[in-house]
Protein backbone atom coordinates (compact mmCIF):
# COMPACT_ATOMS: atom_id res chain seq x y z
CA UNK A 1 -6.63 59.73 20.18
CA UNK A 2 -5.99 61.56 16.67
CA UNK A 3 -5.04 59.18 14.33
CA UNK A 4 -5.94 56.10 16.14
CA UNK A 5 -7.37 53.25 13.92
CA UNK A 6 -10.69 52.24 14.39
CA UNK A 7 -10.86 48.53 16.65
CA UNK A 8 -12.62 45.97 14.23
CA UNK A 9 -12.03 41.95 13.81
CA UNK A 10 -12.65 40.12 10.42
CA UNK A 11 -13.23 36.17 10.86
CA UNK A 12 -11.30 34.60 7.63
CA UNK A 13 -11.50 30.95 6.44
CA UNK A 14 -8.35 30.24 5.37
CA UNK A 15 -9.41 27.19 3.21
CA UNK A 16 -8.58 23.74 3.78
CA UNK A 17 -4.95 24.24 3.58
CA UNK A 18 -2.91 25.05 0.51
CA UNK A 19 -2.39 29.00 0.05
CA UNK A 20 -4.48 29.41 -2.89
CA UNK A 21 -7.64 27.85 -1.65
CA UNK A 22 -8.29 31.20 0.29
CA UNK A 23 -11.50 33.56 -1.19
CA UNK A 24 -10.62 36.61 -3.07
CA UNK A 25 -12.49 38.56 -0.12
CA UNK A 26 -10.39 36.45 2.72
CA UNK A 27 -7.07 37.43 1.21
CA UNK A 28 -7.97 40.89 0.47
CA UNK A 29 -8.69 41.31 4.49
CA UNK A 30 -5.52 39.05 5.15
CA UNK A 31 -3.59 42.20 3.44
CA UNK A 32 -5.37 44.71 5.28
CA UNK A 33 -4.60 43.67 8.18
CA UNK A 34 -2.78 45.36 11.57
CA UNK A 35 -2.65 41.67 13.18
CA UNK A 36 -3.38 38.39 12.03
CA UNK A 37 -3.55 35.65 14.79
CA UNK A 38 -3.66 32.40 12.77
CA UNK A 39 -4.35 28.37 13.74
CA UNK A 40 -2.05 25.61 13.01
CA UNK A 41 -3.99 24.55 10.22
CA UNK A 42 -3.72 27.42 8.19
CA UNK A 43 -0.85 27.40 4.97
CA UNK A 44 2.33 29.19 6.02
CA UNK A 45 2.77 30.18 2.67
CA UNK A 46 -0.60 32.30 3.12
CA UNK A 47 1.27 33.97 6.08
CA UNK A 48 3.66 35.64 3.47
CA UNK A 49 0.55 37.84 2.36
CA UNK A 50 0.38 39.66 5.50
CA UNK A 51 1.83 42.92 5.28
CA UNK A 52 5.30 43.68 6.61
CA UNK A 53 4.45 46.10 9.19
CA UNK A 54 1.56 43.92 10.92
CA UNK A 55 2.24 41.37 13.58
CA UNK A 56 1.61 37.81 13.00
CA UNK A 57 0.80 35.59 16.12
CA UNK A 58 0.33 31.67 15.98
CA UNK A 59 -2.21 30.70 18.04
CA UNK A 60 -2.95 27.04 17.17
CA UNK A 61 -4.58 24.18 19.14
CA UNK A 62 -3.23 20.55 18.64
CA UNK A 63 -4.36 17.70 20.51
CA UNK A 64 -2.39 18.55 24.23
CA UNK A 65 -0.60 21.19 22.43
CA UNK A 66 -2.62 24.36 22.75
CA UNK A 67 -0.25 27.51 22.68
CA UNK A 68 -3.35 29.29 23.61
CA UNK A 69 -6.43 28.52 25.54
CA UNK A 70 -9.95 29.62 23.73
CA UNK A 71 -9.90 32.47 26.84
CA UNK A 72 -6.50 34.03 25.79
CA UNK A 73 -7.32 33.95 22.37
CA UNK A 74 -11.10 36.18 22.69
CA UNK A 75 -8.72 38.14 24.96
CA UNK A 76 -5.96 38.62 22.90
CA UNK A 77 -8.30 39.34 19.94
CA UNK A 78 -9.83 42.04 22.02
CA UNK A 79 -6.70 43.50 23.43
CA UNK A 80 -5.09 43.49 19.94
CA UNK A 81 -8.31 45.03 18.38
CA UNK A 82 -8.41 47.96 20.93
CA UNK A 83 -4.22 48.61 20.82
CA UNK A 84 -3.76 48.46 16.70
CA UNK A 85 -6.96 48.39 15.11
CA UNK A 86 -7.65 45.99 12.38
CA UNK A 87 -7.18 42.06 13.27
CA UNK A 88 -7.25 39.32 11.46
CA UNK A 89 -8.94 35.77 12.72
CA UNK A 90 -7.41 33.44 10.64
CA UNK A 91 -8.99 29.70 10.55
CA UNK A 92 -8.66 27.02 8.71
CA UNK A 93 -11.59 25.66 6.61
CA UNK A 94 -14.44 27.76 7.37
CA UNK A 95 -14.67 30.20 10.64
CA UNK A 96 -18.54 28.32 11.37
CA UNK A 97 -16.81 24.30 11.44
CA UNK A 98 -15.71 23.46 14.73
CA UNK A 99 -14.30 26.76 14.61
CA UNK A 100 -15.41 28.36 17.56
CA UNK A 101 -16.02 31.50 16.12
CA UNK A 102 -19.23 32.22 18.05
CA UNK A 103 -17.48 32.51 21.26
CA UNK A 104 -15.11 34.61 19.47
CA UNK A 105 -17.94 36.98 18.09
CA UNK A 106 -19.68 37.24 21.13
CA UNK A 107 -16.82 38.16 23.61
CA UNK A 108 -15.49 40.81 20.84
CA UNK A 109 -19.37 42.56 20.62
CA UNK A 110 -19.78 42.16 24.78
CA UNK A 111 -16.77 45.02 23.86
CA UNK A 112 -18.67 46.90 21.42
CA UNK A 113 -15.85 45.53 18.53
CA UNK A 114 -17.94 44.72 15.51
CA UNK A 115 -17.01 41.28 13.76
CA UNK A 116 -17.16 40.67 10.16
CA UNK A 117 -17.37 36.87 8.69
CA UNK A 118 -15.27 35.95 5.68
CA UNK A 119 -16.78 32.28 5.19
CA UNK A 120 -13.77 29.70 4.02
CA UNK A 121 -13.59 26.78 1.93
CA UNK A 122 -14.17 23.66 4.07
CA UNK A 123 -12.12 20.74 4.72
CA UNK A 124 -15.09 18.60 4.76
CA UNK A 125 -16.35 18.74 1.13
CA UNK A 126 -13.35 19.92 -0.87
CA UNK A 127 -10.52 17.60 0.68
CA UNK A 128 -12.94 14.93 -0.50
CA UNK A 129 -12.93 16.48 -4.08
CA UNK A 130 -9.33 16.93 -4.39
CA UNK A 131 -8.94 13.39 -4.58
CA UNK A 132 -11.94 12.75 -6.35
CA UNK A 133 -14.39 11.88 -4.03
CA UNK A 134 -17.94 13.83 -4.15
CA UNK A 135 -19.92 14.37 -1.04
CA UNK A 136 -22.97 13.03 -2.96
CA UNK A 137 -23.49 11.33 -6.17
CA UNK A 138 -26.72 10.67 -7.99
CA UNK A 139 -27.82 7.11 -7.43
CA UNK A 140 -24.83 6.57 -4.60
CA UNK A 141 -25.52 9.09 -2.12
CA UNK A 142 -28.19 11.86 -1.54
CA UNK A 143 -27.01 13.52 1.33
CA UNK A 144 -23.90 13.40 3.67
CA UNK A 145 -22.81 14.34 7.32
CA UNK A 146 -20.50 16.36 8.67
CA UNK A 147 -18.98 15.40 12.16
CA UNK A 148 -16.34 15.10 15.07
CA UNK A 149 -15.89 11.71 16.39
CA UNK A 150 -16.26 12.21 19.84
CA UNK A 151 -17.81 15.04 22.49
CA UNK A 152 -16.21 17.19 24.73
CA UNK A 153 -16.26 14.78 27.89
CA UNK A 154 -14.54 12.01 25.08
CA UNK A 155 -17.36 10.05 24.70
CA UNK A 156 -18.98 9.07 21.25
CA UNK A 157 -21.17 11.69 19.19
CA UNK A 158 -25.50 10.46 19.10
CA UNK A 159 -24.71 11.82 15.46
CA UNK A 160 -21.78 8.93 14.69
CA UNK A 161 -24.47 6.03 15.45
CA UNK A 162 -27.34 7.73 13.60
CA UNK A 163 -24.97 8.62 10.25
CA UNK A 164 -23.60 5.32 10.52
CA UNK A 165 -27.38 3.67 10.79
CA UNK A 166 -28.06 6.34 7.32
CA UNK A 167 -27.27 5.75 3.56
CA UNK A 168 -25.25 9.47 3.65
CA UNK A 169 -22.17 10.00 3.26
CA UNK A 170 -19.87 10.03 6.62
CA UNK A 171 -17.50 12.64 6.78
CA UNK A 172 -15.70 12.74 10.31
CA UNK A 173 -12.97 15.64 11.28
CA UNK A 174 -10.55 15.23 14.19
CA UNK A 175 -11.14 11.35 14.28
CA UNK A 176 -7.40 10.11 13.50
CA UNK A 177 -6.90 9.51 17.04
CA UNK A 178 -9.52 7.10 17.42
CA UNK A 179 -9.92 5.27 13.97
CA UNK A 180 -9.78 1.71 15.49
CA UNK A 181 -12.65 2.56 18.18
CA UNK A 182 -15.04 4.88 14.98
CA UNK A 183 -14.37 2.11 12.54
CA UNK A 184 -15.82 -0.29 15.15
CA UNK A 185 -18.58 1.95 16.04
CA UNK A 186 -20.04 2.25 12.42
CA UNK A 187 -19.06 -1.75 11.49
CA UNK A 188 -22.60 -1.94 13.98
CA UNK A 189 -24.08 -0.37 11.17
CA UNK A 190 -22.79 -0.89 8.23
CA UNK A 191 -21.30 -3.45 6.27
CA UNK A 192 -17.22 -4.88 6.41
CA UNK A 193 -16.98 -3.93 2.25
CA UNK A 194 -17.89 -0.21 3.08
CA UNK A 195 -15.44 1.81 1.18
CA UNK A 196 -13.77 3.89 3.45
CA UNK A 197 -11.16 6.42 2.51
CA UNK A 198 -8.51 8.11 5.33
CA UNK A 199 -7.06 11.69 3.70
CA UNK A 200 -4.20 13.58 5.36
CA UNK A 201 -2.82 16.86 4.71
CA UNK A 202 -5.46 17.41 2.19
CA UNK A 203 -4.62 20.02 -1.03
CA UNK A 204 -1.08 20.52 0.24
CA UNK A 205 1.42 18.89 -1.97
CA UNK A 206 2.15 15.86 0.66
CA UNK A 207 -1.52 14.88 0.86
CA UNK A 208 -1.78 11.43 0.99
CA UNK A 209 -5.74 9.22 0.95
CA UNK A 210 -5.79 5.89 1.81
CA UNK A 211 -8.65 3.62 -0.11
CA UNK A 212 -9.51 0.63 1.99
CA UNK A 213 -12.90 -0.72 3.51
CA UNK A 214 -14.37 -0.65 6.58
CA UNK A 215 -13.02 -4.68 7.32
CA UNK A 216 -9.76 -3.76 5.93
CA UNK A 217 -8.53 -0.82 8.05
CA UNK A 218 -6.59 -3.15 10.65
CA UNK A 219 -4.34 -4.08 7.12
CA UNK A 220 -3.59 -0.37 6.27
CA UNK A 221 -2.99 1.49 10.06
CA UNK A 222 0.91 1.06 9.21
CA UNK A 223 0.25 4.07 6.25
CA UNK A 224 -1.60 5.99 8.64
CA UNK A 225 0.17 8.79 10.95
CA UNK A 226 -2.63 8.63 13.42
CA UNK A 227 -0.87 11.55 15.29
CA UNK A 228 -1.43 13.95 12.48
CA UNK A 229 -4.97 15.39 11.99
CA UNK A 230 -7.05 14.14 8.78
CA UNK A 231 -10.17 13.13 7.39
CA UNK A 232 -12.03 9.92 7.57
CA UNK A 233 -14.46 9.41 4.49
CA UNK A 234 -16.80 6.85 4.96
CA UNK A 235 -19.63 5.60 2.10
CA UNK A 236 -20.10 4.48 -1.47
CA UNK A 237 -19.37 7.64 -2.97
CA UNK A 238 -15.18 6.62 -2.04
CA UNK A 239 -15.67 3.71 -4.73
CA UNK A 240 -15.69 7.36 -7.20
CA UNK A 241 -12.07 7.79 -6.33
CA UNK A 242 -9.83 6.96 -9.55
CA UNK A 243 -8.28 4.42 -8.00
CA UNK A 244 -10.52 2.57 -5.71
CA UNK A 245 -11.29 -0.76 -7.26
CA UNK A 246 -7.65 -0.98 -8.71
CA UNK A 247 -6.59 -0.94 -5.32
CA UNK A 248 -9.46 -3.22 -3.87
CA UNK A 249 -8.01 -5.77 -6.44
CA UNK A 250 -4.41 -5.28 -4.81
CA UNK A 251 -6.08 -5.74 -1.26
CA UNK A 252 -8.12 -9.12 -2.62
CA UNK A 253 -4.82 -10.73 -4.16
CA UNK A 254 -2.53 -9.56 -1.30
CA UNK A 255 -4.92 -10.98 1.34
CA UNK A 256 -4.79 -14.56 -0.53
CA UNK A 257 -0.81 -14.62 -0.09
């Protein structure tokens, strides 16, 4: 058909969740775009980039809350692609962590749609470093892991045991649900005086972090939403926040009352 745009899908990290945080490249495809079809993790305020004429559609998972399944959405992305050209895959984080955008790739191609990769700005490493937490620190930590709590069937990760049995760093995504039953899985491993650090809404202005130890999590749940997603921090490195031993020295004296 004359004039018809040519079907093509762009994967875009959106970042880890304030606007800003996107790449130059992701925004400059988030303006180009005919459709965008976005996750609930993404920044609304990003959402006021897209251009007036294109359609935005929310297609977010939550745990029991999926307004799409991961077959409507390669669908959709197909169907979209082929009726208005250019669309937009919009992800929080990075499109390649626990994003699913391999199934997304290969369904689009199995239609001859060609995919292009914008990567993102992780959760995992800069939510850390917006409170002041590094991933690794010379002398502390020399390496770090990056991990969901549990599998598909709901059992424990092989990869929680073996970082908790390591020196690295722990960084686990989509673990709020289960913080009592993680914190008792790594306690095997490691020490009660762990630092431990429990970030929510991380970069956004209402981002809170919680600095506690691996013994003391049972005293802090009550500052914990453990119905909104976050990210558990587990290691030495968390004694790098600012304010880590000033609060250990609140948790000491308030546990002698």
């Amino acid at each position: 058909m004359k004039g018809r745009k040519e079907s093509r899908i762009t994967l875009v990290g959106a970042g880890p969740g304030c606007e800003d945080l996107i790449t130059v490249r992701g925004l400059r495809a988030l303006r180009s775009a005919d459709v965008v079809l976005y996750d609930a993790l993404v920044g609304k305020k990003l959402l006021e980039e897209v251009s007036e004429s294109a359609q935005s559609i929310y297609v977010g998972k939550r745990c029991g809350k999926h307004s799409y399944g991961q077959d409507d959405i390669n669908r959709l992305l197909v169907e979209c692609a082929m009726n208005y050209g250019h669309v937009v895959r919009l992800k929080g984080g990075d499109p390649f962590v626990f994003g699913r955008a391999t199934e997304e790739i290969t369904y689009a191609e199995s239609f001859g749609i060609p995919v292009t990769v914008v990567p993102g700005v992780t959760s995992a490493i800069s939510v850390p470093a917006s409170q002041g937490i590094p991933v690794t620190a010379r002398g502390v930590s020399s390496s770090f892991w990056v991990m969901t709590a549990t599998k598909r069937d709901g059992t424990f990760s092989e990869d929680l045991m073996f970082a908790a049995r390591s020196q690295a760093t722990m960084v686990i995504l989509m673990g709020m649900r289960k913080l009592d039953a993680i914190v008792g899985e790594v306690l095997k491993y490691r020490g009660p005086a762990t630092p431990m650090a429990l970030i929510q809404n991380g970069t956004l202005p209402n981002e809170s972090c919680v600095l506690t130890t691996l013994g003391k999590v049972p005293d802090c749940v009550n500052r914990i939403d453990t119905g909104l997603p976050g990210i558990i921090v587990i290691g030495d490195v968390v004694a790098e926040h600012p304010s880590f031993f000033q609060e250990e020295v609140q948790r000491v004296l308030y546990s002698n009352l």
